[in-house]
Protein backbone atom coordinates (compact mmCIF):
# COMPACT_ATOMS: atom_id res chain seq x y z
CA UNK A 1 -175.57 3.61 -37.00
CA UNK A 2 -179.10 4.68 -38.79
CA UNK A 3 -177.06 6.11 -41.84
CA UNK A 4 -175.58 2.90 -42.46
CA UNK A 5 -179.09 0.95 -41.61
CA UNK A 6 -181.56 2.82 -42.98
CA UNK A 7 -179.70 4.28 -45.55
CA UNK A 8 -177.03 1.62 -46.54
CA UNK A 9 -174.30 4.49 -46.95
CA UNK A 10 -170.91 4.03 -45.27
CA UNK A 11 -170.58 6.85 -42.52
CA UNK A 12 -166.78 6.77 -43.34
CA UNK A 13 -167.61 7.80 -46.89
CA UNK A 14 -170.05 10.20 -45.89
CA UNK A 15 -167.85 11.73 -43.11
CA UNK A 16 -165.05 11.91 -46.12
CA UNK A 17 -167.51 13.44 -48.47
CA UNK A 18 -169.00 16.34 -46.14
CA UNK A 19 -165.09 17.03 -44.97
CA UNK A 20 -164.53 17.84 -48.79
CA UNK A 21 -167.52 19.42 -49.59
CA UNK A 22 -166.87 21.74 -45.56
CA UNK A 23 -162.80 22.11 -45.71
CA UNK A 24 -163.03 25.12 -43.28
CA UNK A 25 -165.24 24.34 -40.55
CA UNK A 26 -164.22 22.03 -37.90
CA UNK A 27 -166.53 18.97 -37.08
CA UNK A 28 -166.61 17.73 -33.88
CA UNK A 29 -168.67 14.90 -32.04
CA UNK A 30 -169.45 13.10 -28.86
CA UNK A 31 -167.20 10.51 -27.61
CA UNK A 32 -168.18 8.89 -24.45
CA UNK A 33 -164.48 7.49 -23.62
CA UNK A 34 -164.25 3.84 -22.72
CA UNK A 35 -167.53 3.61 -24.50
CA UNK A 36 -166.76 4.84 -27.57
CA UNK A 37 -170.39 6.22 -29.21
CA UNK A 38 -172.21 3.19 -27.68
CA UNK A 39 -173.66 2.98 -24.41
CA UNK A 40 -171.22 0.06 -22.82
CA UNK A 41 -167.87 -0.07 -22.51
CA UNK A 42 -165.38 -1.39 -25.59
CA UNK A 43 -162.06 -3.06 -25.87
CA UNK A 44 -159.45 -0.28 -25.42
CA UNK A 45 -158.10 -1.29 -29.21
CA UNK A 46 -161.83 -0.64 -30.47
CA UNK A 47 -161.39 2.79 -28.95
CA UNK A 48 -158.50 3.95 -30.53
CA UNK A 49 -159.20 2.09 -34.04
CA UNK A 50 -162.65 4.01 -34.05
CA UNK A 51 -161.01 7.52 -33.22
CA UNK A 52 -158.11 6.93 -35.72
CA UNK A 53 -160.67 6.68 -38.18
CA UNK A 54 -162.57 9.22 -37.35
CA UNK A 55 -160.11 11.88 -37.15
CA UNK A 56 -158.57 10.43 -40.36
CA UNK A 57 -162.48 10.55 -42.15
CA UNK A 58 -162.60 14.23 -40.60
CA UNK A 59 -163.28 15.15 -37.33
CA UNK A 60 -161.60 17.64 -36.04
CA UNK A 61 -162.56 17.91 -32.12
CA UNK A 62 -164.02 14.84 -30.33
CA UNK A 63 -165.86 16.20 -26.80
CA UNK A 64 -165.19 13.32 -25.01
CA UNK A 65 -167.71 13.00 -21.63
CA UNK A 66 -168.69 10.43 -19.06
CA UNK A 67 -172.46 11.07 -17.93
CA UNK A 68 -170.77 10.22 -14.26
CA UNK A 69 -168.06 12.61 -15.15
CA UNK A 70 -166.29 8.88 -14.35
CA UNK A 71 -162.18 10.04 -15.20
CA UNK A 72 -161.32 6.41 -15.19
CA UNK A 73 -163.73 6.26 -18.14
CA UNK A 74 -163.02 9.39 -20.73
CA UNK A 75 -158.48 8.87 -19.74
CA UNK A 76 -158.64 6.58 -22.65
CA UNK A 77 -161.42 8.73 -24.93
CA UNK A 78 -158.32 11.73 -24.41
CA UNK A 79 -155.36 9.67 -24.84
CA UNK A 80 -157.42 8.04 -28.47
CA UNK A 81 -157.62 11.75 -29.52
CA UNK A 82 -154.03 12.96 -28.45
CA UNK A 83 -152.67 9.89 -30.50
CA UNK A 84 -154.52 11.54 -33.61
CA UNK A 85 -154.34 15.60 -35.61
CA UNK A 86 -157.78 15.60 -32.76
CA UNK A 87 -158.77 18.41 -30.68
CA UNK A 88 -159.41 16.59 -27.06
CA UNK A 89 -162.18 18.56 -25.47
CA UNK A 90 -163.04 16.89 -21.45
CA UNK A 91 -166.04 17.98 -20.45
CA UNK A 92 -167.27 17.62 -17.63
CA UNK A 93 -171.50 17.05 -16.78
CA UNK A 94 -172.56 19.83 -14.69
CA UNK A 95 -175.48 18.91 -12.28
CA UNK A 96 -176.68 20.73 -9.20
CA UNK A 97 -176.91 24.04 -8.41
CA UNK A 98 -173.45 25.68 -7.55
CA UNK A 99 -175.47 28.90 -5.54
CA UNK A 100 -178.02 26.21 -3.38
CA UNK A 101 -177.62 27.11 0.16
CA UNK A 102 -175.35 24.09 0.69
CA UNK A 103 -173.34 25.12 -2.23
CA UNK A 104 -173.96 22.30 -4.64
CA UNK A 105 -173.69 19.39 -1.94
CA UNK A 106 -171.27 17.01 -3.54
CA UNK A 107 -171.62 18.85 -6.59
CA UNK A 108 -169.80 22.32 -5.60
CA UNK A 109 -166.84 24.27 -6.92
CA UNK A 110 -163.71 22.09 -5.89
CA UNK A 111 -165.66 18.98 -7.30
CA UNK A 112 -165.87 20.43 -11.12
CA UNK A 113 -162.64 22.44 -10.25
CA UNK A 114 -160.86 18.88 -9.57
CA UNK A 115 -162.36 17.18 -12.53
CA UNK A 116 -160.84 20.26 -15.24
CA UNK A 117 -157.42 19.54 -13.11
CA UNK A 118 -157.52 15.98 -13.93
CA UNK A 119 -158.56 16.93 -17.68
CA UNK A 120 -155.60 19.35 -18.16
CA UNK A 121 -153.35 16.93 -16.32
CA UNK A 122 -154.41 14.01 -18.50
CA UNK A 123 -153.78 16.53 -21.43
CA UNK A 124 -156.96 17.46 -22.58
CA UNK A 125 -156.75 20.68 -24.89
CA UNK A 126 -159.83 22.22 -24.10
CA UNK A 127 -162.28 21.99 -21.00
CA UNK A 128 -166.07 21.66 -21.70
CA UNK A 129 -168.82 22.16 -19.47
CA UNK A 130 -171.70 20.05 -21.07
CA UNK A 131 -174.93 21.09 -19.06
CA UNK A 132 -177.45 18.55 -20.53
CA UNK A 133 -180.29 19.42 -18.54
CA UNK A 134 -179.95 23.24 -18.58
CA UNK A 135 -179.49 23.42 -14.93
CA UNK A 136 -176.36 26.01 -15.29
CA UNK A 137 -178.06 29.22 -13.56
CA UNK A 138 -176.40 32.53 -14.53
CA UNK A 139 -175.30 33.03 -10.99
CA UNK A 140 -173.54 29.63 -11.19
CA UNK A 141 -171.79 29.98 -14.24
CA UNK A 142 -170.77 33.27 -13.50
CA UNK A 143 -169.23 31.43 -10.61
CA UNK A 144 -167.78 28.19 -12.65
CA UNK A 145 -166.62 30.19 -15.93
CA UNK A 146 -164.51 32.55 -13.40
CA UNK A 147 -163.27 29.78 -11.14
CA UNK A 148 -161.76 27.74 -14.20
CA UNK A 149 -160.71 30.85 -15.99
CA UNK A 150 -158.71 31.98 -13.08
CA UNK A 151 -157.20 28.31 -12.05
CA UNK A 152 -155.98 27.68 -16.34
CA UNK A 153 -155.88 31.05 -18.07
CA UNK A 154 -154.80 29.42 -21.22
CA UNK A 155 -157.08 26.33 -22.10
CA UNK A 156 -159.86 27.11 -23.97
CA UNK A 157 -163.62 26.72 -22.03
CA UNK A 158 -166.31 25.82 -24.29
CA UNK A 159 -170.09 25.82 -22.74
CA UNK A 160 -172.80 24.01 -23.91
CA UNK A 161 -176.16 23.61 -22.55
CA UNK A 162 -179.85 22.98 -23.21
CA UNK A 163 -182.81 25.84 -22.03
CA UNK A 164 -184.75 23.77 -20.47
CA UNK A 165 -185.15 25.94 -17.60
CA UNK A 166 -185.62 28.73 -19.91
CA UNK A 167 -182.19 30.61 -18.91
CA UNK A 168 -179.60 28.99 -20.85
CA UNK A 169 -179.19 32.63 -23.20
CA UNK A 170 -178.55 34.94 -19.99
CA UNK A 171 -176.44 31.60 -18.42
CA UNK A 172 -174.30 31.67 -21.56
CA UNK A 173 -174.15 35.67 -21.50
CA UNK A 174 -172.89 35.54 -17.74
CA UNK A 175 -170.18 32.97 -19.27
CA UNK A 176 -169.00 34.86 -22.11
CA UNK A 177 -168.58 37.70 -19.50
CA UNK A 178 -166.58 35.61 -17.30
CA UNK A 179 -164.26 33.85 -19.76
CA UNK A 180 -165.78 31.59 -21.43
CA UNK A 181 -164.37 31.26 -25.10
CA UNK A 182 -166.62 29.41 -26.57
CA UNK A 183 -170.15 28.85 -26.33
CA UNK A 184 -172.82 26.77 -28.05
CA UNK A 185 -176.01 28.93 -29.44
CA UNK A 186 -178.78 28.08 -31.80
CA UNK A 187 -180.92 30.45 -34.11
């Protein structure tokens, strides 16, 4: 943790100290399930002792994500969080290109429309879509946003991408248009 290495501050403290100075705006962070905010997997009782704390320090929705969009993996990151006051947002990692020819390979509709069914099943209170490499075409998340949208009309979808490509304003236009109730944007 470089605020507790370079800067020999506890990050409980701080995280306690920016909740009271922000009372009204939510805080929220990555949670990569079974591995916690590391990049390996953790005892289950690490897990839930590092979310408790978290949500008890301030956080208020924990996006919880396997780069695999592994289940196995983030079932424990949503169950931490439901145990908590959390918000449990599952996203799943969108990849491919829902409107290729061979729409999306592996990576088509039913696949991401399967994951969000095992996210609401396993109680997750909102689905995300993270697209990390700004691959999430307009056309496709026209496509997505309306597929999930009709399939759970009451969870809340949150987008988030990167514009890498250079279309991730129009992509998160076409989402807002199809349902989408949140999406991430930068100024």
């Amino acid at each position: 943790m470089p605020v507790f290495r370079f800067l020999h501050e506890c990050p409980w403290r701080r995280l306690e100290e920016l909740r009271t100075a922000v009372p009204n705006i939510p805080f929220q962070m990555l949670l990569r399930g079974a591995n916690g905010v590391g990049y390996s997997s953790y005892p289950d009782n690490a897990v839930y002792e590092f979310v408790r704390q978290s949500s008890e320090c301030g956080v208020d929705v924990f996006r919880i994500f396997d780069s695999l969009n592994y289940v196995e993996n983030m079932l424990l990151g949503i169950d931490a969080v439901r145990q908590t006051r959390g918000v449990a947002e599952a996203a799943l990692c969108y990849t491919g290109d829902l409107t290729s020819p061979d729409g999306g390979g592996k990576y088509n509709l039913e696949y991401y429309l399967d994951l969000a069914t095992e996210f609401v099943t396993a109680g997750a209170h909102i689905i995300g879509i993270k697209d990390m490499a700004g691959l999430l075409k307009p056309k496709a998340a026209k496509l997505l946003i309306t597929a999930l949208r009709e399939k759970f009309p009451q969870i809340p979808i949150h987008v988030h991408t990167h514009d890498t490509a250079g279309t991730g304003v129009i992509s998160m236009l076409e989402c807002y248009k199809a349902g989408a109730d949140i999406v991430d944007v930068a100024m």
